[in-house]
Protein backbone atom coordinates (compact mmCIF):
# COMPACT_ATOMS: atom_id res chain seq x y z
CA UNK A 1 42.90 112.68 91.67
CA UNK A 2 41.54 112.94 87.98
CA UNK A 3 38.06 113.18 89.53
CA UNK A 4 38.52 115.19 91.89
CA UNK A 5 37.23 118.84 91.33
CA UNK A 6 37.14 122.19 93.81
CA UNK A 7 34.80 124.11 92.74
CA UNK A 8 34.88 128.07 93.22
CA UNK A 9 32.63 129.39 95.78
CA UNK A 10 31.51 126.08 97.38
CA UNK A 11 33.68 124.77 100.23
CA UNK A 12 35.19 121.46 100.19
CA UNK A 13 35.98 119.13 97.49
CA UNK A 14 34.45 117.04 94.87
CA UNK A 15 34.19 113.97 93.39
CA UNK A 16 33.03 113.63 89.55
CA UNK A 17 29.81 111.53 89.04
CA UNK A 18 28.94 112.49 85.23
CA UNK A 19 28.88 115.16 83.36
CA UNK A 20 25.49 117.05 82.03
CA UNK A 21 25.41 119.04 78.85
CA UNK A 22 26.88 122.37 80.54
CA UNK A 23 28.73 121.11 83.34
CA UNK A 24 29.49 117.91 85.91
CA UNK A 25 27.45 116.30 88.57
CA UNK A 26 29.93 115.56 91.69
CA UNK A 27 29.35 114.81 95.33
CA UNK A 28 31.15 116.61 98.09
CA UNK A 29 33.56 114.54 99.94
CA UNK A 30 32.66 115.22 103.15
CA UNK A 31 29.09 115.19 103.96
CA UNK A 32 28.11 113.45 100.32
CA UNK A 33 25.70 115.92 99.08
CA UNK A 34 25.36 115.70 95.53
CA UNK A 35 25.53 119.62 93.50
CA UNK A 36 25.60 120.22 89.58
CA UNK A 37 27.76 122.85 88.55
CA UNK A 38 26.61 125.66 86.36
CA UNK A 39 28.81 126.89 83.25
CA UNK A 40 29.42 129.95 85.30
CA UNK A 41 31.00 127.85 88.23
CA UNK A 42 34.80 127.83 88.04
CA UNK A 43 35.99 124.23 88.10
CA UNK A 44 39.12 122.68 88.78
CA UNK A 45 39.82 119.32 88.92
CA UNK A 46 43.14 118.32 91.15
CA UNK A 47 45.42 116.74 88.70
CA UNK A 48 45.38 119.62 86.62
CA UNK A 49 46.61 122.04 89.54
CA UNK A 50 50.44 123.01 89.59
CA UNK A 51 52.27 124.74 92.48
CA UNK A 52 55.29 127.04 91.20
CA UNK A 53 58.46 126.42 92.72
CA UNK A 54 61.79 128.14 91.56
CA UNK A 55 62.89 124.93 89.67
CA UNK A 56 59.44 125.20 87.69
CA UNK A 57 55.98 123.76 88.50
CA UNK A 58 55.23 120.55 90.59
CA UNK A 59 52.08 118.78 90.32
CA UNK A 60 49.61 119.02 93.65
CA UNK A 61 49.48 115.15 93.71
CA UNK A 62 53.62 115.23 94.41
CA UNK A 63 53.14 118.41 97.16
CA UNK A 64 49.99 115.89 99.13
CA UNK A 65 52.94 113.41 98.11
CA UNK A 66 55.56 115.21 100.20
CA UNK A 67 52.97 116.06 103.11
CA UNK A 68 51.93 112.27 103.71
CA UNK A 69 55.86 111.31 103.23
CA UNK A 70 56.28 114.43 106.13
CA UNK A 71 53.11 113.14 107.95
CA UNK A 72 54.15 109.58 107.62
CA UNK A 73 50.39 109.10 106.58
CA UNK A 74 48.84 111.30 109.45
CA UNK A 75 47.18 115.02 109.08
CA UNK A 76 48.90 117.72 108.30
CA UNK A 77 51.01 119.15 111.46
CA UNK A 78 49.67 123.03 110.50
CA UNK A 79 46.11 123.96 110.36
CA UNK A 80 44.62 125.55 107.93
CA UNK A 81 43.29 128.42 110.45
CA UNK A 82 47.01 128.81 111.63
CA UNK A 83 48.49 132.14 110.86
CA UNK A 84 50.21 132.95 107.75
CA UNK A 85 53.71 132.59 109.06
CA UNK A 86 52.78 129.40 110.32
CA UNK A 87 51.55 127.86 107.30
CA UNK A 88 54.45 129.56 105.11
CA UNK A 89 56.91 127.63 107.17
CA UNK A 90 55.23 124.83 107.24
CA UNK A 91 54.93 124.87 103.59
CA UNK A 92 58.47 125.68 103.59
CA UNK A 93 58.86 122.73 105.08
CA UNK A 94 57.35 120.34 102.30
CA UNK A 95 58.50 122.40 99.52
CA UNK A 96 61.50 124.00 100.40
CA UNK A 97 61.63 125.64 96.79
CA UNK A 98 58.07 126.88 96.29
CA UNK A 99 58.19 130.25 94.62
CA UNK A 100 56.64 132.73 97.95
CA UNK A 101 56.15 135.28 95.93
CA UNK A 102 53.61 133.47 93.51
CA UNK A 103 52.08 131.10 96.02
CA UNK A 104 49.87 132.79 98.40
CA UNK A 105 49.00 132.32 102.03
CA UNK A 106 45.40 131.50 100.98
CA UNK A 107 46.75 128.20 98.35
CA UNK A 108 48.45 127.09 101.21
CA UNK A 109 45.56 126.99 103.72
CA UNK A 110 43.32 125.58 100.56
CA UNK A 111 46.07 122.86 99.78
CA UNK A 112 46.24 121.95 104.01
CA UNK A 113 42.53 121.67 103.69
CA UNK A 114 42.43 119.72 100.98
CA UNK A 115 45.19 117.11 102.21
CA UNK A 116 43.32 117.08 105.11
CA UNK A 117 39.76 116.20 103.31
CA UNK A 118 41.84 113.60 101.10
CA UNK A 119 43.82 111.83 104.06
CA UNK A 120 40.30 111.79 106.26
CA UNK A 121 38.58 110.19 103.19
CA UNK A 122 41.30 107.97 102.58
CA UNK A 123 41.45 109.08 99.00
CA UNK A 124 45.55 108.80 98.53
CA UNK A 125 46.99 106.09 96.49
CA UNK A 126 50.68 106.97 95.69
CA UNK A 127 52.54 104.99 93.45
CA UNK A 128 55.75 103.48 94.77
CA UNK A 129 58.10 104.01 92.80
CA UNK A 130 60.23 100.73 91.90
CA UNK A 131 64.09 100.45 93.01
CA UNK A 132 65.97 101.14 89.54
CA UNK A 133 67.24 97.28 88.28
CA UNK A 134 70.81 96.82 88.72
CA UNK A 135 71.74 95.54 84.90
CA UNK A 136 73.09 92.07 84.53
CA UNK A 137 76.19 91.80 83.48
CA UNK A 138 76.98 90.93 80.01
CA UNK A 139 78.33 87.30 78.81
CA UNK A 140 81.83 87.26 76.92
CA UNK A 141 82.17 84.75 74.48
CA UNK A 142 84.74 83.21 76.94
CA UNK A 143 82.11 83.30 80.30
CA UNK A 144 80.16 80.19 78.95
């Protein structure tokens, strides 16, 4: 996800070739068109992107996290054309705790999109995370 970028005004997402003097050369996921941004394009690159919840802010990797969990690995089960209640409870869904008020209709339809760009290209790669270790139990001086 750390090259990853959406770039304002251009539809779809991103991935980081290089970078030129004044901005980054990336290819578009889906068709593979290559662009070079401009220093007045507004970049954003995915790992950097928060979504506000109540609790705080969670990281977009953990929300695509909690839709693949939800999906068990499949598309999302709202599209992004759906109507705004739809996607709000859908979202609801994932994130039970996202702040409504601060996220909009129009992140949610841009984060379904982007899951769905992501899962299509096969782009996710989440860490398991390992079963604590149960501690072994100390030796006495009289267990020997």
């Amino acid at each position: 996800m750390e090259k990853i970028i959406a770039v304002s005004g251009r539809p779809g997402l991103y991935e980081i070739q290089s970078q030129t003097r004044v901005g980054v050369v990336a290819t578009n996921l889906s068709d593979g068109k290559r662009i070079v941004t401009q220093p007045t394009d507004q970049v954003s690159v995915l790992s950097d992107i928060q979504i506000y919840t109540y609790a705080g802010e969670v990281p977009l990797e953990t929300v695509f996290e909690k839709i693949h969990t939800k999906e068990n690995g499949a598309v999302a089960g709202v599209s992004p054309k759906a109507p705004t209640a739809e996607l709000k409870a859908y979202f609801a869904e994932v994130l039970p705790d996202y702040d409504e008020e601060r996220v909009y209709a129009s992140d949610i339809k841009k984060m379904v999109q982007w899951y769905g760009v992501l899962q299509t290209q096969k782009r996710f790669s989440f860490k398991k995370k390992a079963a604590p270790k149960k501690a072994a139990p100390k030796k006495g001086k009289g267990d020997q």
